[in-house]
Protein backbone atom coordinates (compact mmCIF):
# COMPACT_ATOMS: atom_id res chain seq x y z
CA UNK A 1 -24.52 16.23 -10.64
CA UNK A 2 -25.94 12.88 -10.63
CA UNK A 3 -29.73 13.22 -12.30
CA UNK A 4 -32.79 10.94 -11.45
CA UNK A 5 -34.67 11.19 -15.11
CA UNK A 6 -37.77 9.34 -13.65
CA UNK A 7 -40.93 12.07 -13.66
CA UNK A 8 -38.35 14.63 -14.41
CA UNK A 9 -37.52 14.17 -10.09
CA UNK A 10 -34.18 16.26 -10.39
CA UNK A 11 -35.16 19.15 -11.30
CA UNK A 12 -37.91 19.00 -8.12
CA UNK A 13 -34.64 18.27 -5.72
CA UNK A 14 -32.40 21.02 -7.27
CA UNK A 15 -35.79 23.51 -6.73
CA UNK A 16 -35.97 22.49 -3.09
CA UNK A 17 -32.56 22.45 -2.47
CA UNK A 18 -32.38 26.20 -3.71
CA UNK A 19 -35.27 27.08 -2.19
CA UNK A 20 -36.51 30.67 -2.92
CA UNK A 21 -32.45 31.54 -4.04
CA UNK A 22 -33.01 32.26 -8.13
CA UNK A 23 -28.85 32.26 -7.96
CA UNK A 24 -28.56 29.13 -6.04
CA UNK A 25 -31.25 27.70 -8.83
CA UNK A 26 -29.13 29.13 -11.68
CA UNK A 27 -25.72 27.88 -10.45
CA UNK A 28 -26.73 24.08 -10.32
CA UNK A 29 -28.71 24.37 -13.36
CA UNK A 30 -25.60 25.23 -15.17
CA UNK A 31 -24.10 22.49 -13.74
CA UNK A 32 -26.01 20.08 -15.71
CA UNK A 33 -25.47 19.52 -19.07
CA UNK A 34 -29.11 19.54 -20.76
CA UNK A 35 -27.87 18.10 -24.11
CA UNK A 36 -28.32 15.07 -21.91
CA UNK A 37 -31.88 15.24 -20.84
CA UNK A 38 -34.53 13.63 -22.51
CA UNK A 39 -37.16 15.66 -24.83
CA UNK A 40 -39.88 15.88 -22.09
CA UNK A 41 -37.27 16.63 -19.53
CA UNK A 42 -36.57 19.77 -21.85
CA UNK A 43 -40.11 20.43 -22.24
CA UNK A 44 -40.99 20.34 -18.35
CA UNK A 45 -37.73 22.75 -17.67
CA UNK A 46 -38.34 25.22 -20.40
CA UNK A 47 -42.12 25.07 -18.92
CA UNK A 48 -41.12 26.01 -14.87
CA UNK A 49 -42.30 29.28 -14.27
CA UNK A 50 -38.90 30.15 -12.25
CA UNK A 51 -37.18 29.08 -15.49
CA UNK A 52 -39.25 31.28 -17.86
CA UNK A 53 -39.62 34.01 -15.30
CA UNK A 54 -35.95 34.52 -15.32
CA UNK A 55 -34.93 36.18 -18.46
CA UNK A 56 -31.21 35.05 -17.78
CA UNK A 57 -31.61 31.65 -16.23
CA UNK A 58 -33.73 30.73 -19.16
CA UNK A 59 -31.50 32.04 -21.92
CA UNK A 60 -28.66 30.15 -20.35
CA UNK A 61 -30.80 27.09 -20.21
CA UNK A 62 -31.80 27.88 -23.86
CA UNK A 63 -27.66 27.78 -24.27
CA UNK A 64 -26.60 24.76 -22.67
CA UNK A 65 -30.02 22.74 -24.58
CA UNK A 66 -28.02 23.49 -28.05
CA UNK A 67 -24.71 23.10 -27.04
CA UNK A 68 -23.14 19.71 -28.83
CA UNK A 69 -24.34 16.34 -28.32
CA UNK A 70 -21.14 14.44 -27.02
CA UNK A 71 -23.14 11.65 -25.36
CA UNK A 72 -25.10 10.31 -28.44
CA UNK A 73 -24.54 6.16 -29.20
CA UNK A 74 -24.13 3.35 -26.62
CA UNK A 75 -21.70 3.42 -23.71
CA UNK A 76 -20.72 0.76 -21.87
CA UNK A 77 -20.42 1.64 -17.69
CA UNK A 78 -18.82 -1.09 -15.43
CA UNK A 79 -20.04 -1.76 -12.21
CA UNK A 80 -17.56 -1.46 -9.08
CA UNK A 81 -18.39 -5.12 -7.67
CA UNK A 82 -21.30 -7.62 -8.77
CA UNK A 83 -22.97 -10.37 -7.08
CA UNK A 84 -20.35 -13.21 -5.87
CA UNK A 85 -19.55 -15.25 -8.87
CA UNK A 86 -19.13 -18.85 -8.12
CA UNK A 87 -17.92 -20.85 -10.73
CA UNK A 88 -17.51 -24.32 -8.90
CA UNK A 89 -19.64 -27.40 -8.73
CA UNK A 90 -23.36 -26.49 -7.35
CA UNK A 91 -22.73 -22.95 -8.70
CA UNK A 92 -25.94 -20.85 -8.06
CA UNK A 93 -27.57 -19.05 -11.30
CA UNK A 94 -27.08 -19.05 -15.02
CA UNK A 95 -26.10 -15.00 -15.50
CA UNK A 96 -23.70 -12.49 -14.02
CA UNK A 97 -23.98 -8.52 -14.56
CA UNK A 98 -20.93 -6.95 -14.71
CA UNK A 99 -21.93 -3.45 -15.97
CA UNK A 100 -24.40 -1.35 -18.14
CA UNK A 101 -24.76 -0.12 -21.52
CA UNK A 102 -26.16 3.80 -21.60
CA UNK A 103 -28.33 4.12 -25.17
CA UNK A 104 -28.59 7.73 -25.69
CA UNK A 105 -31.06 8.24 -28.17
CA UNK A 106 -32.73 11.94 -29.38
CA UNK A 107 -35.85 11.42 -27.68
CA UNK A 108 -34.89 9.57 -24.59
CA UNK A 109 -32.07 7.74 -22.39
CA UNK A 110 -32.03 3.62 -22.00
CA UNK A 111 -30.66 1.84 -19.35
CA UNK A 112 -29.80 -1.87 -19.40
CA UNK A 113 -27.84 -4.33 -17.59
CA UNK A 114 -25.37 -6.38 -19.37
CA UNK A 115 -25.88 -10.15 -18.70
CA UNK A 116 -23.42 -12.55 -19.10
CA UNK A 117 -24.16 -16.64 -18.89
CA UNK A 118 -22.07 -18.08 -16.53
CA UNK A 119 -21.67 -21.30 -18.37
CA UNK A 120 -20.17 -19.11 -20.83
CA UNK A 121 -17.49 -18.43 -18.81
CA UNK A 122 -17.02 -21.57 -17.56
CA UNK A 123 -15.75 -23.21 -20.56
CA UNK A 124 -13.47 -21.01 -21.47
CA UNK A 125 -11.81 -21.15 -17.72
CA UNK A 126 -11.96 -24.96 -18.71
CA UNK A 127 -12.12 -26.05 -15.08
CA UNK A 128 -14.28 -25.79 -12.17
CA UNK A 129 -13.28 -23.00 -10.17
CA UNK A 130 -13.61 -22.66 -6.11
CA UNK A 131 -12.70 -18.85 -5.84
CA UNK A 132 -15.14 -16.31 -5.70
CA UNK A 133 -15.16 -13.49 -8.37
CA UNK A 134 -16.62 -10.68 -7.25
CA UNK A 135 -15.46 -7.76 -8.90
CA UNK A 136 -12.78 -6.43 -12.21
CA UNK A 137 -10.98 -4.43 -13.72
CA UNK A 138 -12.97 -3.73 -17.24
CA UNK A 139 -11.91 -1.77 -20.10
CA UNK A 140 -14.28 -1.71 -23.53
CA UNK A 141 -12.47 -1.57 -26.99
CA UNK A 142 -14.84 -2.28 -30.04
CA UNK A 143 -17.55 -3.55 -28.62
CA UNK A 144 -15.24 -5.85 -26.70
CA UNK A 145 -15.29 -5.72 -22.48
CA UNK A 146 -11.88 -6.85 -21.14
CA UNK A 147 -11.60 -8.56 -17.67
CA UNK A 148 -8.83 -8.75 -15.26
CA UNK A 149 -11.06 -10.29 -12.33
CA UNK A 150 -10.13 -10.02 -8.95
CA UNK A 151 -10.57 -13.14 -6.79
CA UNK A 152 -9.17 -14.55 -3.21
CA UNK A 153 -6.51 -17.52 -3.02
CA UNK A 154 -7.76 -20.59 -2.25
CA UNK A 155 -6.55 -23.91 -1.72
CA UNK A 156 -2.46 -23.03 -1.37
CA UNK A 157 -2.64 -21.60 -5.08
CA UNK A 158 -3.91 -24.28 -6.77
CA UNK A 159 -5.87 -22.50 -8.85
CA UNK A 160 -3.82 -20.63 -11.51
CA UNK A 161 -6.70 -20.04 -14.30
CA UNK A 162 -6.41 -16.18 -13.43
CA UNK A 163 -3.13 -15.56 -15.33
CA UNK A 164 -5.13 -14.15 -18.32
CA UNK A 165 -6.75 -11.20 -19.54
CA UNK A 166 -10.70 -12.65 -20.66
CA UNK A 167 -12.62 -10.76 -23.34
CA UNK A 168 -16.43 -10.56 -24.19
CA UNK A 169 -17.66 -9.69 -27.11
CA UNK A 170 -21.15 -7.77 -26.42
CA UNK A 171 -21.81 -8.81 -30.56
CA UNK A 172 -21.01 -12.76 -30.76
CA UNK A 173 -21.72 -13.46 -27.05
CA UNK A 174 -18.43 -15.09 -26.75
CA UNK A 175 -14.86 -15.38 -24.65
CA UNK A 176 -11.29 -15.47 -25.34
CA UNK A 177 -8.34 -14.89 -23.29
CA UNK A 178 -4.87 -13.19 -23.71
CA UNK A 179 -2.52 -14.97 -21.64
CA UNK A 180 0.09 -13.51 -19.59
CA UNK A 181 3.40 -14.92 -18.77
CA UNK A 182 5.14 -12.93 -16.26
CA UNK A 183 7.68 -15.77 -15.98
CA UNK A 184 8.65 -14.91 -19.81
CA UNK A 185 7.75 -11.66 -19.71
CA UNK A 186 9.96 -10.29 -17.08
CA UNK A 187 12.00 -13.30 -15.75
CA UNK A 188 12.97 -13.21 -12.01
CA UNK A 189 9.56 -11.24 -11.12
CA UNK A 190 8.31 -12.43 -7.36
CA UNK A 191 4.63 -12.81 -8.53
CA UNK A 192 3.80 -16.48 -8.28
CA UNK A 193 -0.27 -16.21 -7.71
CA UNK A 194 -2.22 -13.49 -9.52
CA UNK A 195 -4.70 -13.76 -7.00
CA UNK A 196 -2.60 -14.23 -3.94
CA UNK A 197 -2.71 -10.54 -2.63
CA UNK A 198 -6.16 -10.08 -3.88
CA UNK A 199 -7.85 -8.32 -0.82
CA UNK A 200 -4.32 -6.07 0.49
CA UNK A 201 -4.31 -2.77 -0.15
CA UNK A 202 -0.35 -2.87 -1.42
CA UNK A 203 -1.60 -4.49 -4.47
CA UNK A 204 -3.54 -3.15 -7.30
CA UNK A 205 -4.13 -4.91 -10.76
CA UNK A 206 -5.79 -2.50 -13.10
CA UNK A 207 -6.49 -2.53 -16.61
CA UNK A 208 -6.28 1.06 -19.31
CA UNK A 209 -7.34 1.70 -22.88
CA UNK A 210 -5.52 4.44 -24.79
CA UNK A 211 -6.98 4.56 -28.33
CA UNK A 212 -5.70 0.45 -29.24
CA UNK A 213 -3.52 0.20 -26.90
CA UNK A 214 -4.68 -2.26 -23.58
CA UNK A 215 -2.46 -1.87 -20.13
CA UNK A 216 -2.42 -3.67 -17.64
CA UNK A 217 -0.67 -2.30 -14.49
CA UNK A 218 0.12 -5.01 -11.47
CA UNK A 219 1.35 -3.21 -8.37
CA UNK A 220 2.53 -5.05 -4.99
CA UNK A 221 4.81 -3.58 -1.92
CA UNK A 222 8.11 -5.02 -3.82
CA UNK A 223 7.36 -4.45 -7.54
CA UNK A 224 5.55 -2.19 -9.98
CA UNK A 225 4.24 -3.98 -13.57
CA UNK A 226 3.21 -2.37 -16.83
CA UNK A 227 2.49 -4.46 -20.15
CA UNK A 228 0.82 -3.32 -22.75
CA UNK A 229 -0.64 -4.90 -26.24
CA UNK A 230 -1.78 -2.98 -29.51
CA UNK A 231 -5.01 -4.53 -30.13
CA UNK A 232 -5.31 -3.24 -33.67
């Protein structure tokens, strides 16, 4: 279930969703887990009077309350697509967001936007750059975010910066890149452009994280890529 913690609104939906039903109330409550609500969220739930009045509903809720804390620190949640990145001359504002960090803390649940300066970017690209970045593929690795972006061709290839892997570090505010050279890497591959096949659906370029481990899988209707780097 996807919760809205403002005013405690979620558990007003769930009530009118159930209705009168005390079962249909029980079974989504105990699809939430309540380790993740914030103290006043706890206090207003305990408090209902269809919670209380049910001795099993509330011991249950009583349960799930005390159950482990897996969600406690900082997580880092990319976001699907962000606002058209332009990176060329006359490029249009100073930040991009590419995701959010989650702070979990005991009495209550932060949300805030990662922003990134553009200008940032830019100089470690090195060049101006006419495609459009609109989305990635982000992985996060010690306090690190890791960006395969996804662009559109321009210009009959001319633009080649996107044969890299760039990292962020959310603690110095800085880039670097990890090259990758297919041509050395797996001589005789067909992929001349990185950003060629951008927008068809045979392709896919998609970065994983397995403990230090980074993968990056590059899929088209001819070929299928894996490379991988220990990051440790």
């Amino acid at each position: 279930l996807i919760l809205c913690h403002e005013n405690c609104l979620w558990l007003e939906a769930i009530k009118h969703w159930a209705q009168q039903c005390d079962r249909k109330l029980f079974s989504a409550l105990q699809s939430i887990q309540m380790n993740y609500l914030q103290e006043d969220e706890i206090e207003t739930l305990l408090g209902d009077n269809r919670v209380k009045d049910n001795k099993n509903m509330l011991e249950m809720v009583k349960l799930k309350i005390g159950e482990k804390d897996n969600h406690a620190g900082v997580k880092y949640y990319s976001k699907e697509r962000f606002y058209g990145l332009y990176l060329g001359d006359g490029m249009i504002g100073e930040n991009f967001s590419p995701g959010c960090l989650l702070h979990h803390n005991e009495d209550r649940i932060i949300l805030e936007n990662v922003e990134i300066s553009i200008d940032s970017l830019r100089k470690v690209l090195g060049q101006n750059v006419n495609q459009e970045i609109n989305s990635a593929s982000q992985v996060v690795y010690n306090n690190e975010i890791f960006f395969f972006f996804r662009t559109r061709c321009v210009l009959e290839h001319a633009e080649m910066w996107n044969k890299a892997i760039f990292v962020y570090s959310l603690v110095e505010k800085n880039w670097r890149k990890i090259a990758i050279s297919l041509s050395e890497l797996i001589p005789g591959n067909d992929i001349g452009c990185m950003s060629c096949d951008e927008y068809d659906r045979s392709t896919a370029k998609i970065l994983h994280i397995e403990q230090s481990w980074l993968y990056l899988f590059i899929s088209t209707d001819k070929q299928r890529i894996l490379l991988c780097r220990n990051l440790e």
